[in-house]
PDB file of N, CA and C in Angstrom:
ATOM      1  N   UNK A   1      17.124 -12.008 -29.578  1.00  0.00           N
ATOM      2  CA  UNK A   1      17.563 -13.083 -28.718  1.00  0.00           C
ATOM      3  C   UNK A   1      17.523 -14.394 -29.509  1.00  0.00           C
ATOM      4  N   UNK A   2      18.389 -15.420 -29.277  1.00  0.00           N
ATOM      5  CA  UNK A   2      19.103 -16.192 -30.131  1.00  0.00           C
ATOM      6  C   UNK A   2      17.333 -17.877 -29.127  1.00  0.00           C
ATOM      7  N   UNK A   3      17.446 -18.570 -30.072  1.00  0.00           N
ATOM      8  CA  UNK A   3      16.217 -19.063 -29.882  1.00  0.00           C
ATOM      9  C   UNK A   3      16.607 -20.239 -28.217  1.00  0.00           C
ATOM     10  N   UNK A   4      16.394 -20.267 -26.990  1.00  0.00           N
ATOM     11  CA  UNK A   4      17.115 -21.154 -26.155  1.00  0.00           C
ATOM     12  C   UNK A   4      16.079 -22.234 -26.082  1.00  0.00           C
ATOM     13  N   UNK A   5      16.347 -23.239 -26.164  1.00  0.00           N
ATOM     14  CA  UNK A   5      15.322 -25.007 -26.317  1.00  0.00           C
ATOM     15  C   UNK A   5      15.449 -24.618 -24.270  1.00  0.00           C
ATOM     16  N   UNK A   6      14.577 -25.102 -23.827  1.00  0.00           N
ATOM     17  CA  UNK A   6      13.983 -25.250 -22.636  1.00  0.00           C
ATOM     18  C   UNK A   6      13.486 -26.335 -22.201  1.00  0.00           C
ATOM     19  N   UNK A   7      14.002 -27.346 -21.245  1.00  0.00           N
ATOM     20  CA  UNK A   7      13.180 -28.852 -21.278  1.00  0.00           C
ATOM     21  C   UNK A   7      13.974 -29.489 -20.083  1.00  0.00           C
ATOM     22  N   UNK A   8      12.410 -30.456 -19.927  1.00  0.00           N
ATOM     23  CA  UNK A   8      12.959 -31.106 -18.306  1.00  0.00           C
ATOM     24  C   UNK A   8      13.475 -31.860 -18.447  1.00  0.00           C
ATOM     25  N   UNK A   9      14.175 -32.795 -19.060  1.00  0.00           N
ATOM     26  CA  UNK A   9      15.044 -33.514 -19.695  1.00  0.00           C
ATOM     27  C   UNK A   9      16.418 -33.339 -19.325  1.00  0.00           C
ATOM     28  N   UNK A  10      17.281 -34.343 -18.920  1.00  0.00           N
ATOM     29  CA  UNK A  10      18.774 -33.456 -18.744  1.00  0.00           C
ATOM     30  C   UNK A  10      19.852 -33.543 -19.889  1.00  0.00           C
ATOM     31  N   UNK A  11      19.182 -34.141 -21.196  1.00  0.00           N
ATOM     32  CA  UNK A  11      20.047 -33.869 -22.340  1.00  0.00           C
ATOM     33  C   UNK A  11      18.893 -33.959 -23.467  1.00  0.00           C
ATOM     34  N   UNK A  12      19.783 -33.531 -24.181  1.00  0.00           N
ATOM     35  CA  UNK A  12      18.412 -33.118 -25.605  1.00  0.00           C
ATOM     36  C   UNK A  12      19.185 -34.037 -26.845  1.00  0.00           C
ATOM     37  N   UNK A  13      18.446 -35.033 -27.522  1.00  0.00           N
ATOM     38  CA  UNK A  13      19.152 -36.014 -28.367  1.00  0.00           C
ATOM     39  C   UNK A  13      19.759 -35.373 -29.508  1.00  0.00           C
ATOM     40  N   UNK A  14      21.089 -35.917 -29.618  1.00  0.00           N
ATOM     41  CA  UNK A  14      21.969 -35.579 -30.995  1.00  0.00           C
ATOM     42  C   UNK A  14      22.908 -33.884 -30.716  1.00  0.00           C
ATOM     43  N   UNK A  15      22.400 -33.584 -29.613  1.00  0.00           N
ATOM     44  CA  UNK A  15      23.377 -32.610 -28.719  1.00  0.00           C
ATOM     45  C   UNK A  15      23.906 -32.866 -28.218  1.00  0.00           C
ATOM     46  N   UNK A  16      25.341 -32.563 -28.162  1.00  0.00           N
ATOM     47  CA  UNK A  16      26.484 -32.646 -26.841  1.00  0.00           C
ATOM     48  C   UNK A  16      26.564 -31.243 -25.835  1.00  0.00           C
ATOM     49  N   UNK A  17      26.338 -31.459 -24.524  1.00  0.00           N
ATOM     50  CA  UNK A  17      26.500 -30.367 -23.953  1.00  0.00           C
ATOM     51  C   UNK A  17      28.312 -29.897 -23.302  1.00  0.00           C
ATOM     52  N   UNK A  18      28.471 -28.893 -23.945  1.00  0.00           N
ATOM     53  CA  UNK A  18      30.147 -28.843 -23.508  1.00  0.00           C
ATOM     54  C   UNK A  18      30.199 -27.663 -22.644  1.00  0.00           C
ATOM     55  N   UNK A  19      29.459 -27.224 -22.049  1.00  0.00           N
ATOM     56  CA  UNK A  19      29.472 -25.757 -21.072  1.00  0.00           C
ATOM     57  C   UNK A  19      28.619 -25.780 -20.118  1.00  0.00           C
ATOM     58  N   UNK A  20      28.863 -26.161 -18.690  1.00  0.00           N
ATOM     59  CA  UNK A  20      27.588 -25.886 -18.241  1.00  0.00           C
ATOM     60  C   UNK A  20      27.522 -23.996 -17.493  1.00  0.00           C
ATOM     61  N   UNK A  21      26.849 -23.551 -17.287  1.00  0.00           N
ATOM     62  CA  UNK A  21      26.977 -22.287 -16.670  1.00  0.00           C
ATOM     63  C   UNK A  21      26.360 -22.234 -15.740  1.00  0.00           C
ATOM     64  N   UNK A  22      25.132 -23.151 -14.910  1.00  0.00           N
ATOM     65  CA  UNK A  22      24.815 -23.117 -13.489  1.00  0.00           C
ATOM     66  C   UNK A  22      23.317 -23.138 -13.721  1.00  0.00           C
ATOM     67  N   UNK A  23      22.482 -22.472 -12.774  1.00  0.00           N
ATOM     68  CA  UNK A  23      21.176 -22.637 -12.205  1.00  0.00           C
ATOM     69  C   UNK A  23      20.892 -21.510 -12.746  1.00  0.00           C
ATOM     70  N   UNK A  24      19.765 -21.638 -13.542  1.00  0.00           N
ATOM     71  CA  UNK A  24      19.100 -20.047 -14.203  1.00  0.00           C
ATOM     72  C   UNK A  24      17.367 -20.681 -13.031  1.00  0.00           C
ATOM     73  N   UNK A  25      16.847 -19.339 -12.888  1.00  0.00           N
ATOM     74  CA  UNK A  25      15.213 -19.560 -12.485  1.00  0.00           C
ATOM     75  C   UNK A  25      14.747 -18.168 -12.163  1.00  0.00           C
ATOM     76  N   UNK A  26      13.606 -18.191 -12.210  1.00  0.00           N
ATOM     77  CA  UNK A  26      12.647 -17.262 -12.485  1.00  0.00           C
ATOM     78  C   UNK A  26      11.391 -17.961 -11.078  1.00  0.00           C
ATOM     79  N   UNK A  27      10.469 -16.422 -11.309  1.00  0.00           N
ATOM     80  CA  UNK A  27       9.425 -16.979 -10.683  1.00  0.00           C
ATOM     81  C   UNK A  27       8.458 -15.651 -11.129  1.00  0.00           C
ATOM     82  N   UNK A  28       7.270 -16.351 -10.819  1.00  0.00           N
ATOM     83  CA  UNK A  28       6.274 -15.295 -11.448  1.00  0.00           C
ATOM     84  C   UNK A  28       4.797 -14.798 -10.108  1.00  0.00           C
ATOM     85  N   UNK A  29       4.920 -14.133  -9.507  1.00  0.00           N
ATOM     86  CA  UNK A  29       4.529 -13.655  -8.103  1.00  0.00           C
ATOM     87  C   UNK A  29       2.649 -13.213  -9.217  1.00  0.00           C
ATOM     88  N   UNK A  30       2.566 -12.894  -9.803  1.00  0.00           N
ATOM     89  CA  UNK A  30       1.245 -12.449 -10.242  1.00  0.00           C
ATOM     90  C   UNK A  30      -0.477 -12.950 -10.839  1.00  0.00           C
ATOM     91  N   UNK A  31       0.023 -14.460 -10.039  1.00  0.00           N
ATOM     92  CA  UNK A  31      -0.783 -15.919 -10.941  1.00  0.00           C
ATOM     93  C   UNK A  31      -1.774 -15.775  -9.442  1.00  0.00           C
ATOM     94  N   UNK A  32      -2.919 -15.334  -9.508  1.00  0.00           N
ATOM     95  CA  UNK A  32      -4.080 -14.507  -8.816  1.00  0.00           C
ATOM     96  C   UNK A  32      -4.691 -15.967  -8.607  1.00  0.00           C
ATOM     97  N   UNK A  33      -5.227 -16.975  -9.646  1.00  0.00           N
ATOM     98  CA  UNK A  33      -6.315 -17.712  -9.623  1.00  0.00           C
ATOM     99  C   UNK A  33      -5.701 -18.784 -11.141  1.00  0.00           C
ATOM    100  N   UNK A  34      -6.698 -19.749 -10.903  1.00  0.00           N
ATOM    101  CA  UNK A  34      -6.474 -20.715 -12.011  1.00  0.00           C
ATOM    102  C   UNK A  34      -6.435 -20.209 -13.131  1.00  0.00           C
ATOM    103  N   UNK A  35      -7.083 -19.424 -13.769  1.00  0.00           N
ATOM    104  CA  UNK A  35      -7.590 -18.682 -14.678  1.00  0.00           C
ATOM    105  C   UNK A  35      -5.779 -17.794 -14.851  1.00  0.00           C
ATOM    106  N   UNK A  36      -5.103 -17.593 -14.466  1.00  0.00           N
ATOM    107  CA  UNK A  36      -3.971 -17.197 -14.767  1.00  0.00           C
ATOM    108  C   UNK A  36      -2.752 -17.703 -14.613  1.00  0.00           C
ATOM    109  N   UNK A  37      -2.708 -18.874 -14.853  1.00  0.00           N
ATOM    110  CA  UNK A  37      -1.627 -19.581 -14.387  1.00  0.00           C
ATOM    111  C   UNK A  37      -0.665 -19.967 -15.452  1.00  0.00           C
ATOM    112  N   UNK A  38      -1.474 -20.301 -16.769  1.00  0.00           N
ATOM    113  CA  UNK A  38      -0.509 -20.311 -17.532  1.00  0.00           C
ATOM    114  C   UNK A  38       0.130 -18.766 -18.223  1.00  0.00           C
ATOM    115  N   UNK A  39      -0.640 -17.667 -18.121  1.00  0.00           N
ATOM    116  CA  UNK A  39       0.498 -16.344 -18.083  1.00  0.00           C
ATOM    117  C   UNK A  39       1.067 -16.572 -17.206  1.00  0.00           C
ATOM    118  N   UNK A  40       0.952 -16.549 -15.998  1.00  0.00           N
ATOM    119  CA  UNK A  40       2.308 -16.879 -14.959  1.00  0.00           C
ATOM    120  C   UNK A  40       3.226 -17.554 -15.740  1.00  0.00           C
ATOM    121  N   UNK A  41       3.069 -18.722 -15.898  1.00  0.00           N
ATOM    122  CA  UNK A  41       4.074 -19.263 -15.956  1.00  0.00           C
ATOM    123  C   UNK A  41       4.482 -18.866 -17.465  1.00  0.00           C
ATOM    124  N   UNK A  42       3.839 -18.814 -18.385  1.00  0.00           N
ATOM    125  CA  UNK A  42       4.765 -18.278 -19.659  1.00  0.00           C
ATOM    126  C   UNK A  42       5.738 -17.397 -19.539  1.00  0.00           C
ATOM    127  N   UNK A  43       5.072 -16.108 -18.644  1.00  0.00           N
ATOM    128  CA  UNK A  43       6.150 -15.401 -18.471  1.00  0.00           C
ATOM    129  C   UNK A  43       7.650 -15.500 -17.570  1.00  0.00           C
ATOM    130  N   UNK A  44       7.697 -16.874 -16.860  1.00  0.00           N
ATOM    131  CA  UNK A  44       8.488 -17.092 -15.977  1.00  0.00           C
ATOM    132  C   UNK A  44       9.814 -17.835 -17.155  1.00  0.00           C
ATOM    133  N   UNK A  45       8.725 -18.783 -17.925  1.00  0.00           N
ATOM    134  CA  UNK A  45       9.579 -19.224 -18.519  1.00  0.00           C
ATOM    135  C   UNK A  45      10.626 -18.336 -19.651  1.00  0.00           C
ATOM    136  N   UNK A  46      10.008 -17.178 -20.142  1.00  0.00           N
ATOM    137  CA  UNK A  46      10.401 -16.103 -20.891  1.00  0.00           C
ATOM    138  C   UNK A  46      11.675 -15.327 -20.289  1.00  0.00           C
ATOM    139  N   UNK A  47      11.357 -15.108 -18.525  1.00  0.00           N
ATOM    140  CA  UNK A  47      12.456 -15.118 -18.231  1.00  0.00           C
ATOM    141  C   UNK A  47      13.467 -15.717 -17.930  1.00  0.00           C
ATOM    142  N   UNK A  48      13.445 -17.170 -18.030  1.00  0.00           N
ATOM    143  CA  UNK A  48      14.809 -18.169 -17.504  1.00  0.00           C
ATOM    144  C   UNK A  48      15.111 -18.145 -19.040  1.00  0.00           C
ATOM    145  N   UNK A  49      14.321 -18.111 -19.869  1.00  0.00           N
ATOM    146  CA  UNK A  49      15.358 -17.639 -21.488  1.00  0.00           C
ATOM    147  C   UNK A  49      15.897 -16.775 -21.646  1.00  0.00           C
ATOM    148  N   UNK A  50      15.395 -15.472 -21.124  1.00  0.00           N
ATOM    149  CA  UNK A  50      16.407 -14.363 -21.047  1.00  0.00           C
ATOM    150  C   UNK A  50      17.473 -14.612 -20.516  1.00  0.00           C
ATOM    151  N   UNK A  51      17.472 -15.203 -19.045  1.00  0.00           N
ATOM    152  CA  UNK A  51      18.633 -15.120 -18.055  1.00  0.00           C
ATOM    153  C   UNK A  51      19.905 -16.477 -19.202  1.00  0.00           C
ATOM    154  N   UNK A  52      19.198 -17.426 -19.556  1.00  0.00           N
ATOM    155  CA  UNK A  52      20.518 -18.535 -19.986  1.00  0.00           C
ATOM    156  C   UNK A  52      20.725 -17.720 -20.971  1.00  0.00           C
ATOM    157  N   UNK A  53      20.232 -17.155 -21.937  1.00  0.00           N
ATOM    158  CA  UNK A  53      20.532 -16.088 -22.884  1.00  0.00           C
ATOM    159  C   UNK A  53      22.051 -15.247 -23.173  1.00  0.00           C
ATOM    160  N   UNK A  54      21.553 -14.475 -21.943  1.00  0.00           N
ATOM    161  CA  UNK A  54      22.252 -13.683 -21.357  1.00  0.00           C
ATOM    162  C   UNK A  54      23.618 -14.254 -21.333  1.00  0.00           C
ATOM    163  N   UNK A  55      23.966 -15.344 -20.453  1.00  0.00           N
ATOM    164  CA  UNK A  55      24.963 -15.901 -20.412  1.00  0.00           C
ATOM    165  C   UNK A  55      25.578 -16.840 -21.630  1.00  0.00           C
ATOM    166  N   UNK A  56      25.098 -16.478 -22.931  1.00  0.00           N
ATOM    167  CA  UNK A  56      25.232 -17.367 -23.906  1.00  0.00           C
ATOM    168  C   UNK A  56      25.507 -19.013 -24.141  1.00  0.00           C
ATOM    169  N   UNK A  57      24.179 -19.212 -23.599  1.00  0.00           N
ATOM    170  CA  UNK A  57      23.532 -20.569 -23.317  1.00  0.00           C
ATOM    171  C   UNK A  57      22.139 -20.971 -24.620  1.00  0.00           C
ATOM    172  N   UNK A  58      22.644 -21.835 -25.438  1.00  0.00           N
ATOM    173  CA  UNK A  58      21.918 -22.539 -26.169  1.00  0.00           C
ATOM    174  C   UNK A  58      20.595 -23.151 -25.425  1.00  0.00           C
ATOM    175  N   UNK A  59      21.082 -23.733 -24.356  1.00  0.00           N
ATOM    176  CA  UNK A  59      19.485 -24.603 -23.710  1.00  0.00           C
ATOM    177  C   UNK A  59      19.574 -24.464 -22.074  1.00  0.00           C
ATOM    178  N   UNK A  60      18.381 -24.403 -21.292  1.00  0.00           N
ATOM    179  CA  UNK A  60      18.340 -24.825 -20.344  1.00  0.00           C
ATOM    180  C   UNK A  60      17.495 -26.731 -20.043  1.00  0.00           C
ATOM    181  N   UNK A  61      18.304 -26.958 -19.727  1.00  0.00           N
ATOM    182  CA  UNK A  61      17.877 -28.633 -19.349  1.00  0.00           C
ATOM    183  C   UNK A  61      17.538 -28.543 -17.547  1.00  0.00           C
ATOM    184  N   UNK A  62      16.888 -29.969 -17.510  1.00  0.00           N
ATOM    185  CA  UNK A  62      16.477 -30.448 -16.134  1.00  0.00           C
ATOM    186  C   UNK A  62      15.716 -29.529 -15.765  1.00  0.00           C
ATOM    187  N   UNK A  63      14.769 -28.646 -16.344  1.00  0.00           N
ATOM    188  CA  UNK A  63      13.930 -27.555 -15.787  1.00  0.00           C
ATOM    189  C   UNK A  63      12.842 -28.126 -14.633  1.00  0.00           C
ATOM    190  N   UNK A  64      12.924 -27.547 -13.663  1.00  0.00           N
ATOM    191  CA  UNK A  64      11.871 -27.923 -12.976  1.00  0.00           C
ATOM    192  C   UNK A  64      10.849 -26.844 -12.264  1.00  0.00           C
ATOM    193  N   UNK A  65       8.816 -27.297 -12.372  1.00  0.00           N
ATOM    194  CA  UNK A  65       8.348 -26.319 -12.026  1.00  0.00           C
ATOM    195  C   UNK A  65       8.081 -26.438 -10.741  1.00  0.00           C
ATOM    196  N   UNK A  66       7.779 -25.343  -9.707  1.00  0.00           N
ATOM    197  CA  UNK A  66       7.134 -25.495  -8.125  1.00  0.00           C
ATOM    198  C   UNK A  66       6.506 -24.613  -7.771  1.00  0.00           C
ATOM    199  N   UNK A  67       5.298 -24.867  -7.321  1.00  0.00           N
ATOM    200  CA  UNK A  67       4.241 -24.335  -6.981  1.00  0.00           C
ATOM    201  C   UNK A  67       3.289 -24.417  -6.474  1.00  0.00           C
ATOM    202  N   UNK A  68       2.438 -23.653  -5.513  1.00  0.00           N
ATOM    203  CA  UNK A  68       1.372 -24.259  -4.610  1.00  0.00           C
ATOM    204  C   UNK A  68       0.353 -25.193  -5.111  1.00  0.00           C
ATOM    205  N   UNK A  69      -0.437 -25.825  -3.943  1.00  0.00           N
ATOM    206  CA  UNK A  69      -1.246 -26.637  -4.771  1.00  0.00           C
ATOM    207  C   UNK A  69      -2.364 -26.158  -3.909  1.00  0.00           C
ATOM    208  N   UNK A  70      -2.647 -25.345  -3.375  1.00  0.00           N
ATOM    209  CA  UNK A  70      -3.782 -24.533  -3.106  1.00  0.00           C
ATOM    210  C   UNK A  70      -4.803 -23.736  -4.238  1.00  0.00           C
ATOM    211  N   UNK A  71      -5.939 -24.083  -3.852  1.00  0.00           N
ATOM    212  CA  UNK A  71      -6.709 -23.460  -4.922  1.00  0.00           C
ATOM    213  C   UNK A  71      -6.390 -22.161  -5.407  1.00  0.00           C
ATOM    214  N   UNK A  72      -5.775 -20.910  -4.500  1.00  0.00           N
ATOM    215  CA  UNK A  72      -5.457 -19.521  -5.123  1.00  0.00           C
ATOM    216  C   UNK A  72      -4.365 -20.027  -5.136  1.00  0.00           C
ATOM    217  N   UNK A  73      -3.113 -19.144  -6.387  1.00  0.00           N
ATOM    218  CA  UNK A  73      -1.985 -19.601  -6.325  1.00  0.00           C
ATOM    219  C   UNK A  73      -1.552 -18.407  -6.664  1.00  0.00           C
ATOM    220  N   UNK A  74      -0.131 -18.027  -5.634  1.00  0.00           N
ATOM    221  CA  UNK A  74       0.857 -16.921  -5.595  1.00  0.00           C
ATOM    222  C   UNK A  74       1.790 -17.134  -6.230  1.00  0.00           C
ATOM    223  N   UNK A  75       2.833 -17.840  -6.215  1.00  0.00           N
ATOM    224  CA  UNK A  75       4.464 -17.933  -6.935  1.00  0.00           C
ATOM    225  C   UNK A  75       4.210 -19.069  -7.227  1.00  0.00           C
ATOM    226  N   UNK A  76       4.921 -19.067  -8.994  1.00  0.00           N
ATOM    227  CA  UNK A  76       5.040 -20.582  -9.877  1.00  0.00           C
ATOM    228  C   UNK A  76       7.043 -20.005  -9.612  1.00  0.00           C
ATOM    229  N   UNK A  77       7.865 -20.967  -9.003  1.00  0.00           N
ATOM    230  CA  UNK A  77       9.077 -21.060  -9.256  1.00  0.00           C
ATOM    231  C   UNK A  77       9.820 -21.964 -10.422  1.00  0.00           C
ATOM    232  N   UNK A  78      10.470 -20.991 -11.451  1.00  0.00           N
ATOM    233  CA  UNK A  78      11.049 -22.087 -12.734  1.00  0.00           C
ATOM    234  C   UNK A  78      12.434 -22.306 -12.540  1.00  0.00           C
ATOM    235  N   UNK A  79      13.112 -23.432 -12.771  1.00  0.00           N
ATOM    236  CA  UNK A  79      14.216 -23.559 -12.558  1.00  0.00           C
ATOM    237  C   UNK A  79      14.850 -24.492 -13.016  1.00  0.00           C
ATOM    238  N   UNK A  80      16.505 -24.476 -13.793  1.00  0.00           N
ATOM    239  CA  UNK A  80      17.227 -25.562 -14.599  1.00  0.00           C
ATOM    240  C   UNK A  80      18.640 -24.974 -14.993  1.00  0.00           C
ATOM    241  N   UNK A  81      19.118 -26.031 -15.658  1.00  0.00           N
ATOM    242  CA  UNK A  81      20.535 -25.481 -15.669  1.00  0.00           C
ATOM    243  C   UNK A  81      20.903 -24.705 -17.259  1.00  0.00           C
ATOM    244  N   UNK A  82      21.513 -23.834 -17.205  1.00  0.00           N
ATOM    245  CA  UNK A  82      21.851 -23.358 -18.644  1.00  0.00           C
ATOM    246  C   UNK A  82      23.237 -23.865 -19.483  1.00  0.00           C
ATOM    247  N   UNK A  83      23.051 -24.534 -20.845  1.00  0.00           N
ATOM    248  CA  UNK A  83      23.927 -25.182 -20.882  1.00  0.00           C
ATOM    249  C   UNK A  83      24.570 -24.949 -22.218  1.00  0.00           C
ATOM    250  N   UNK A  84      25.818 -25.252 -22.758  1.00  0.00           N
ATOM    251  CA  UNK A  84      25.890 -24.430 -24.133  1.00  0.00           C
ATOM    252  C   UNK A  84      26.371 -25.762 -24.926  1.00  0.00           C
ATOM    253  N   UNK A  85      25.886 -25.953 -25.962  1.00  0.00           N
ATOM    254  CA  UNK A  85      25.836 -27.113 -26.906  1.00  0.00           C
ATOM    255  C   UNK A  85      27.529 -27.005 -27.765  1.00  0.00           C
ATOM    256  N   UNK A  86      28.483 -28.268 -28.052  1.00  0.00           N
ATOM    257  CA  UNK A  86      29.618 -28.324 -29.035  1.00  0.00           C
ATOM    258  C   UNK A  86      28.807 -27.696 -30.683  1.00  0.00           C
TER     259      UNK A  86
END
């Protein structure tokens, strides 16, 4: 898999974005306790790289994370647009 830049940002400097392809997101249902939250979310993010990937997308921009703010935490939702660089 070809390397995709990931960032909440809605442009990445000295890139032109000439493709957009839509809303890629992921979510990661298995984040038990604090103590696992960043595997949650690594792996969420692993998959919104697969998915812009897939669609031969250089970057996803404007990523945004959501998630409870309760002490146990169930679903981290990832989400941004996949976009393909000139």
């Amino acid at each position: 898999m070809t390397e995709i830049i990931l960032t909440t940002t809605s442009s990445i400097e000295g890139k032109t974005i000439k493709e957009y392809f839509g809303i890629v997101s992921a979510q990661s249902n298995q984040v038990l306790d604090r103590t696992h939250v960043a595997q949650g979310v690594s792996g969420a993010l692993d998959e919104v790289a697969n998915r812009a990937s897939e669609l031969g997308a250089d970057a996803v921009v404007g990523m945004q994370f959501v998630g409870p703010t309760a002490h146990y935490y169930d679903t981290i939702h990832i989400y941004g647009t996949a976009v393909k660089f000139k």
